[in-house]
Protein backbone atom coordinates (compact mmCIF):
# COMPACT_ATOMS: atom_id res chain seq x y z
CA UNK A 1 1.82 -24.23 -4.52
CA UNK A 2 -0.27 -21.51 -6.13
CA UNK A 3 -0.17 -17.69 -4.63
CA UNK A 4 -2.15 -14.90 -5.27
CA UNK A 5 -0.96 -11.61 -5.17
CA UNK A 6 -2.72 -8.15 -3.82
CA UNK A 7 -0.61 -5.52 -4.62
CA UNK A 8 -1.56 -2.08 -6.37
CA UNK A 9 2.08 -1.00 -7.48
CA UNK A 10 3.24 -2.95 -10.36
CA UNK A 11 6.68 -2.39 -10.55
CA UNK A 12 6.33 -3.56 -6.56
CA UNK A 13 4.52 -6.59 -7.71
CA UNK A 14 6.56 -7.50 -10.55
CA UNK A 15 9.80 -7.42 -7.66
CA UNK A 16 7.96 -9.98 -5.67
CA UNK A 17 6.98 -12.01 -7.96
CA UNK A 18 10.70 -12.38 -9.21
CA UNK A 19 11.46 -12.52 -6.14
CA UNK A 20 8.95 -15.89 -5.32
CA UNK A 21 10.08 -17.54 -7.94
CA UNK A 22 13.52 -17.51 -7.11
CA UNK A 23 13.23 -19.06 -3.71
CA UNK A 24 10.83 -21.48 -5.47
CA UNK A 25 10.50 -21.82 -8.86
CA UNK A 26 7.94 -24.47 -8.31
CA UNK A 27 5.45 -21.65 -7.11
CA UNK A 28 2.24 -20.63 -9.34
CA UNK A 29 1.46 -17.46 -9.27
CA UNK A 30 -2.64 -17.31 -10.01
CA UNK A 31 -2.89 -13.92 -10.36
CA UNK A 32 -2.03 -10.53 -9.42
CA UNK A 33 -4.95 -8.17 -7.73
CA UNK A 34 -4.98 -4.26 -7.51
CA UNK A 35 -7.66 -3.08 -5.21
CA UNK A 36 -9.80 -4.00 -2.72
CA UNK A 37 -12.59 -3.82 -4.91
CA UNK A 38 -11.16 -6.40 -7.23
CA UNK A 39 -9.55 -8.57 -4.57
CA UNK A 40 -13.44 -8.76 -2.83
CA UNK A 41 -14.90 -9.14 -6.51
CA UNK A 42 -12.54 -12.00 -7.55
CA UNK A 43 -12.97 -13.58 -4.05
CA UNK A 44 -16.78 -13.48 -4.13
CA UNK A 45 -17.24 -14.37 -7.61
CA UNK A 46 -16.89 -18.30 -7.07
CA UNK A 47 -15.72 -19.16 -10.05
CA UNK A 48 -11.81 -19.03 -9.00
CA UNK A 49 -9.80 -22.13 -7.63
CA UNK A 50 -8.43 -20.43 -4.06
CA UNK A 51 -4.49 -20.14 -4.06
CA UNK A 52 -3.04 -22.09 -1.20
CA UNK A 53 -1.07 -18.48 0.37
CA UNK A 54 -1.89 -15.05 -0.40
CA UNK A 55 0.54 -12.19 -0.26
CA UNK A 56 -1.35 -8.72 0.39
CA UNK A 57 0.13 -5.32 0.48
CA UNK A 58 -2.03 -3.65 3.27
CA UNK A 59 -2.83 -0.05 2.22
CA UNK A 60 -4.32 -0.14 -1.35
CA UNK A 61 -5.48 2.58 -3.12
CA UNK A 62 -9.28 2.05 -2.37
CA UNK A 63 -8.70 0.76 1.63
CA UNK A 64 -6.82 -1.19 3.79
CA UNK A 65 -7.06 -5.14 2.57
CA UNK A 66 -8.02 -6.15 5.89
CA UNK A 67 -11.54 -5.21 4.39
CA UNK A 68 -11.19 -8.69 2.06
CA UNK A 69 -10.48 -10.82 4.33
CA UNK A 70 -12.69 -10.35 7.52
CA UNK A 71 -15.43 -11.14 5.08
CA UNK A 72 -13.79 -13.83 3.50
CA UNK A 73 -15.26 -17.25 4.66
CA UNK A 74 -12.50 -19.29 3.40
CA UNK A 75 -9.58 -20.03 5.09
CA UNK A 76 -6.56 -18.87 2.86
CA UNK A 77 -3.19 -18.17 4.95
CA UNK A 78 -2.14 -14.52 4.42
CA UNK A 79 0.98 -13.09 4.47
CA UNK A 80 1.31 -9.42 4.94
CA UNK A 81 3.69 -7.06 2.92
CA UNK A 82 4.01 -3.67 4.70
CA UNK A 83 6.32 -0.76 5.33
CA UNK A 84 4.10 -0.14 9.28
CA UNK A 85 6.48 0.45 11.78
CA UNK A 86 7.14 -2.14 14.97
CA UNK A 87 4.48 0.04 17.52
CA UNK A 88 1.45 -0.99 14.51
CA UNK A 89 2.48 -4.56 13.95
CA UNK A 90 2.31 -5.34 17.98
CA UNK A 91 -1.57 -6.19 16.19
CA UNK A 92 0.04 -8.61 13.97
CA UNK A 93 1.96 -10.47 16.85
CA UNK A 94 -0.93 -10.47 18.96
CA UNK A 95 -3.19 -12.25 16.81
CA UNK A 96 -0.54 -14.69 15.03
CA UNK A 97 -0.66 -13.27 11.50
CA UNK A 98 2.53 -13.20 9.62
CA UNK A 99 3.89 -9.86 8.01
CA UNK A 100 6.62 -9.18 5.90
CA UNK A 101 8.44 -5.38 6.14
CA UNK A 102 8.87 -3.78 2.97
CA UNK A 103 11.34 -3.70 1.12
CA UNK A 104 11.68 -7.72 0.87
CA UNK A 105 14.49 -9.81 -0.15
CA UNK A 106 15.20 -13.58 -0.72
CA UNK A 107 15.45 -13.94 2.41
CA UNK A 108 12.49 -12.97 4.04
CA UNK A 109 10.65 -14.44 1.64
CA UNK A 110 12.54 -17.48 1.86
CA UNK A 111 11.86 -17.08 5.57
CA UNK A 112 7.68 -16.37 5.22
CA UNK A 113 7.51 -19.64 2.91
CA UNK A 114 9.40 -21.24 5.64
CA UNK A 115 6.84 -20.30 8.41
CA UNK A 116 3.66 -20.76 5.93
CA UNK A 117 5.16 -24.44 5.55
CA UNK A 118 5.66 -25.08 9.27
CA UNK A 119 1.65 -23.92 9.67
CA UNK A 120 0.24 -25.67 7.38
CA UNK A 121 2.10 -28.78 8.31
CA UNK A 122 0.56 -27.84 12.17
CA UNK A 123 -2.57 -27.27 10.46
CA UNK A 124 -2.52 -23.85 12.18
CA UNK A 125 -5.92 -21.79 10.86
CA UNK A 126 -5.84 -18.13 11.43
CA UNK A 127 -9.55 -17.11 12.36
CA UNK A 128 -11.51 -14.23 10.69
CA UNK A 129 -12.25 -12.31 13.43
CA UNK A 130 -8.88 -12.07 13.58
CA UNK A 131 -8.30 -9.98 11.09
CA UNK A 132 -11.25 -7.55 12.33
CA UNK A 133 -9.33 -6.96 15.18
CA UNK A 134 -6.09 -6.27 13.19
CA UNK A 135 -8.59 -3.68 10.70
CA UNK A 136 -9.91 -2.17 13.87
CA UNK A 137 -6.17 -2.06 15.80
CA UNK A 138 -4.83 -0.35 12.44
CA UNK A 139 -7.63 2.17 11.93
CA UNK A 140 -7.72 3.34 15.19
CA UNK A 141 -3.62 4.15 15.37
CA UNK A 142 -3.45 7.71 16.30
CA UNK A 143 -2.58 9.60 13.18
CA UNK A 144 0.16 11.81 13.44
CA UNK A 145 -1.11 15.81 13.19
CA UNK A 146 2.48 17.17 11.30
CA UNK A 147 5.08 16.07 9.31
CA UNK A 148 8.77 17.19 11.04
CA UNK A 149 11.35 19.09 8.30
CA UNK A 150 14.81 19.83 8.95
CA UNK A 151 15.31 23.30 7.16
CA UNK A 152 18.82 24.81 8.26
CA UNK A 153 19.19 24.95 12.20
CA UNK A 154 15.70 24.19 12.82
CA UNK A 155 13.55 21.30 13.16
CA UNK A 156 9.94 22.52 11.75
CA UNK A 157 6.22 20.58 12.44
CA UNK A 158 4.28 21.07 8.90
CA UNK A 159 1.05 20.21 9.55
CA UNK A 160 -0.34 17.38 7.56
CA UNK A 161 -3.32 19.50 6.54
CA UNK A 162 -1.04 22.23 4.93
CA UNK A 163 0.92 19.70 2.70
CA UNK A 164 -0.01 20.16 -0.86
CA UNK A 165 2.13 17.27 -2.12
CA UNK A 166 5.01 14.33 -1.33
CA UNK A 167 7.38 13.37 -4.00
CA UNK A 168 10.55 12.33 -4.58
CA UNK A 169 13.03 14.30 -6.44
CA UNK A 170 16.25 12.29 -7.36
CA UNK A 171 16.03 10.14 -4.52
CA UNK A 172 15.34 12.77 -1.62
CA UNK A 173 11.73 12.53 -0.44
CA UNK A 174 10.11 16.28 -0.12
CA UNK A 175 7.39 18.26 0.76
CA UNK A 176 5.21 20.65 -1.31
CA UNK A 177 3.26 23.03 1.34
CA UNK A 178 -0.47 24.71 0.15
CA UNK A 179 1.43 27.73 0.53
CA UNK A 180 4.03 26.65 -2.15
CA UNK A 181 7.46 26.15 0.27
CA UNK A 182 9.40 23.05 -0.66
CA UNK A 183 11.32 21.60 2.25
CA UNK A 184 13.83 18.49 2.40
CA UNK A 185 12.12 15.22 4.46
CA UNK A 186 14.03 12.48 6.57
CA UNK A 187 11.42 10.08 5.45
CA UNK A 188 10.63 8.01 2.74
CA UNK A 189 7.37 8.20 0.70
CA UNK A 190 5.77 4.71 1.98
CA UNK A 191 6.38 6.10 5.25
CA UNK A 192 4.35 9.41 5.00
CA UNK A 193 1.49 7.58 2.90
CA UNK A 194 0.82 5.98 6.16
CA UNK A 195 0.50 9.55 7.79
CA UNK A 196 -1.30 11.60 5.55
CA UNK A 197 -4.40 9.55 5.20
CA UNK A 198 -7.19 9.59 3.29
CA UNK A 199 -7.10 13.21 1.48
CA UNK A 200 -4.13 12.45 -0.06
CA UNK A 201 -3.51 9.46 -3.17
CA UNK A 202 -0.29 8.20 -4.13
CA UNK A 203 -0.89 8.38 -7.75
CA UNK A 204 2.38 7.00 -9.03
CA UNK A 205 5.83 5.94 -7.00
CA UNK A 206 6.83 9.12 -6.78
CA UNK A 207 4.22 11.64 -6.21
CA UNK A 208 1.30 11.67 -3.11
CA UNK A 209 -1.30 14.78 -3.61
CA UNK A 210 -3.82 16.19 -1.60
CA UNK A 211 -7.35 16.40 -2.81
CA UNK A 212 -8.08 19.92 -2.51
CA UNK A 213 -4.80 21.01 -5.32
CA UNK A 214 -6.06 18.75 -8.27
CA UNK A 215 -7.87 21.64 -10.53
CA UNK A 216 -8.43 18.79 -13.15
CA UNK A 217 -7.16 15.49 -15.34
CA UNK A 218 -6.94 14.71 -18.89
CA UNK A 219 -5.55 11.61 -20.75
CA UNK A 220 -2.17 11.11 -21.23
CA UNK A 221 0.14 8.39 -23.51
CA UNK A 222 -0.58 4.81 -23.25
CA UNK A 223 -4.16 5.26 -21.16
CA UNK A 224 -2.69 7.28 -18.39
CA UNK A 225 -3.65 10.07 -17.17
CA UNK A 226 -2.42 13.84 -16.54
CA UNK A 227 -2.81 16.05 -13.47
CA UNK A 228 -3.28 19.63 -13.30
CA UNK A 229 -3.21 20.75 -10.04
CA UNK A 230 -2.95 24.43 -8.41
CA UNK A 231 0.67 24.94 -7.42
CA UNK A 232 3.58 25.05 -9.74
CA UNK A 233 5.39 21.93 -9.57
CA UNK A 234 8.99 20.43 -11.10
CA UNK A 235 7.48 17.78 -13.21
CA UNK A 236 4.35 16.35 -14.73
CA UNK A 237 2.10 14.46 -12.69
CA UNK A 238 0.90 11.36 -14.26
CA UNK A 239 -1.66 8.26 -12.87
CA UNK A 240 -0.13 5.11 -14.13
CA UNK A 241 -2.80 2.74 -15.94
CA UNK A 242 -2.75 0.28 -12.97
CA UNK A 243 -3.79 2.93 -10.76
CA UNK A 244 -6.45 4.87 -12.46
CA UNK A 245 -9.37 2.94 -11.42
CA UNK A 246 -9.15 3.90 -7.84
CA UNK A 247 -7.52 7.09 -8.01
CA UNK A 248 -10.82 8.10 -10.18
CA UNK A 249 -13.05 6.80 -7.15
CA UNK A 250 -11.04 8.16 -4.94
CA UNK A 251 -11.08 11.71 -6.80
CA UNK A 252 -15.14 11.60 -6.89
CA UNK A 253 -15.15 10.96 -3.07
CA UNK A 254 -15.77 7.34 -3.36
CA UNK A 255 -14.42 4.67 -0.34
């Protein structure tokens, strides 16, 4: 069997892959995509033997991948790897699509091989309109207006367009306000990515930033790249090299 992967996070790629080949070390793994750009360019292009599964991370740096695949005229089982909560996958149920909730172990990996097995042996086909409905159900989830903080005895909305920044900070997810106040979150980062939408990037696993703080960027060590934004912050802010691509269409305004 040979898989492709769509995944923009390497060290989250890397995992999975391990993780494949463990359950089956008979497994191929074509190739490893990190956009939607290059997923639909790779697709497109022709000149690629299809992979008989694909496992896709759904929010990528440049778009949800549900953008690939309702264009996509071949019929490749995919298996979604996401960290959406049970109210957005009700999509997924309703329109037979297997998902897989991050973070993955052997055995749910084990378990989606299992079920891609049993379809394929029932010659199941998931349709591509399909997934349009699953891209139009996900885009159309009412986005949450504030992020909730627990700061002493009280439980405080910040709204999502006063955040400056997300990070982590030895393990404990927090939140940078415009107006400089760092609070404490009871979330993890791959759960507020979902929030915050499209003016904020996740530019490395443990920093999200809002558009409107990033003064400018200069190279860095080993073809990254350096942030310099307009709040003070505990660290520097670095774009790993996988990520740099879309982060730099996503900084000119870009889709």
């Amino acid at each position: 069997m040979e898989i492709i992967i769509i995944e923009d996070e390497q060290l989250t790629s890397n995992d999975l892959i391990q993780t494949i080949i463990r359950v089956d070390p008979q497994i191929s793994i074509q190739t490893v995509l990190r956009s939607v750009r290059e997923a639909k360019e790779y697709f497109n292009s022709g000149s690629h033997k299809l992979p008989d599964l694909i496992f896709s991370d759904i929010k990528l740096g440049d778009g949800l991948s549900f953008e690939i695949f309702r264009d996509f005229t071949k019929r490749v089982p995919v298996i979604f790897c996401t960290a959406f909560d049970e109210f957005a996958l009700n999509a997924f149920k309703a329109n037979g699509i297997d998902y897989l909730l991050k973070p993955f172990s052997t055995a749910t990996i084990k378990n989606s091989l299992e079920k891609y097995r049993e379809m394929n042996t029932s010659k199941t086909v998931i349709q591509n309109d399909s997934y349009e409905k699953i891209f139009m159900a996900m885009s159309e989830l009412k986005k949450p207006v504030a992020i909730l903080v627990y700061h002493k005895d009280k439980v405080i909305p910040i709204r999502i367009d006063t955040i400056a920044a997300l990070y982590l900070d030895r393990d404990q997810s927090k939140l940078l306000t415009l107006n400089g106040q760092v609070y404490s979150v009871d979330k993890s980062l791959d759960d507020m990515e979902v929030m915050v939408g499209k003016q904020f990037f996740r530019v490395n696993r443990q920093v999200i930033l809002n558009h409107s703080i990033i003064i400018d960027v200069s190279y860095y060590f080993s073809r990254k790249l350096k942030i310099n934004i307009s709040l003070p912050f505990e660290f520097p802010i670095t774009v790993s090299k996988e990520r740099k691509p879309s982060f730099l269409q996503w900084l000119s305004g870009q889709e």
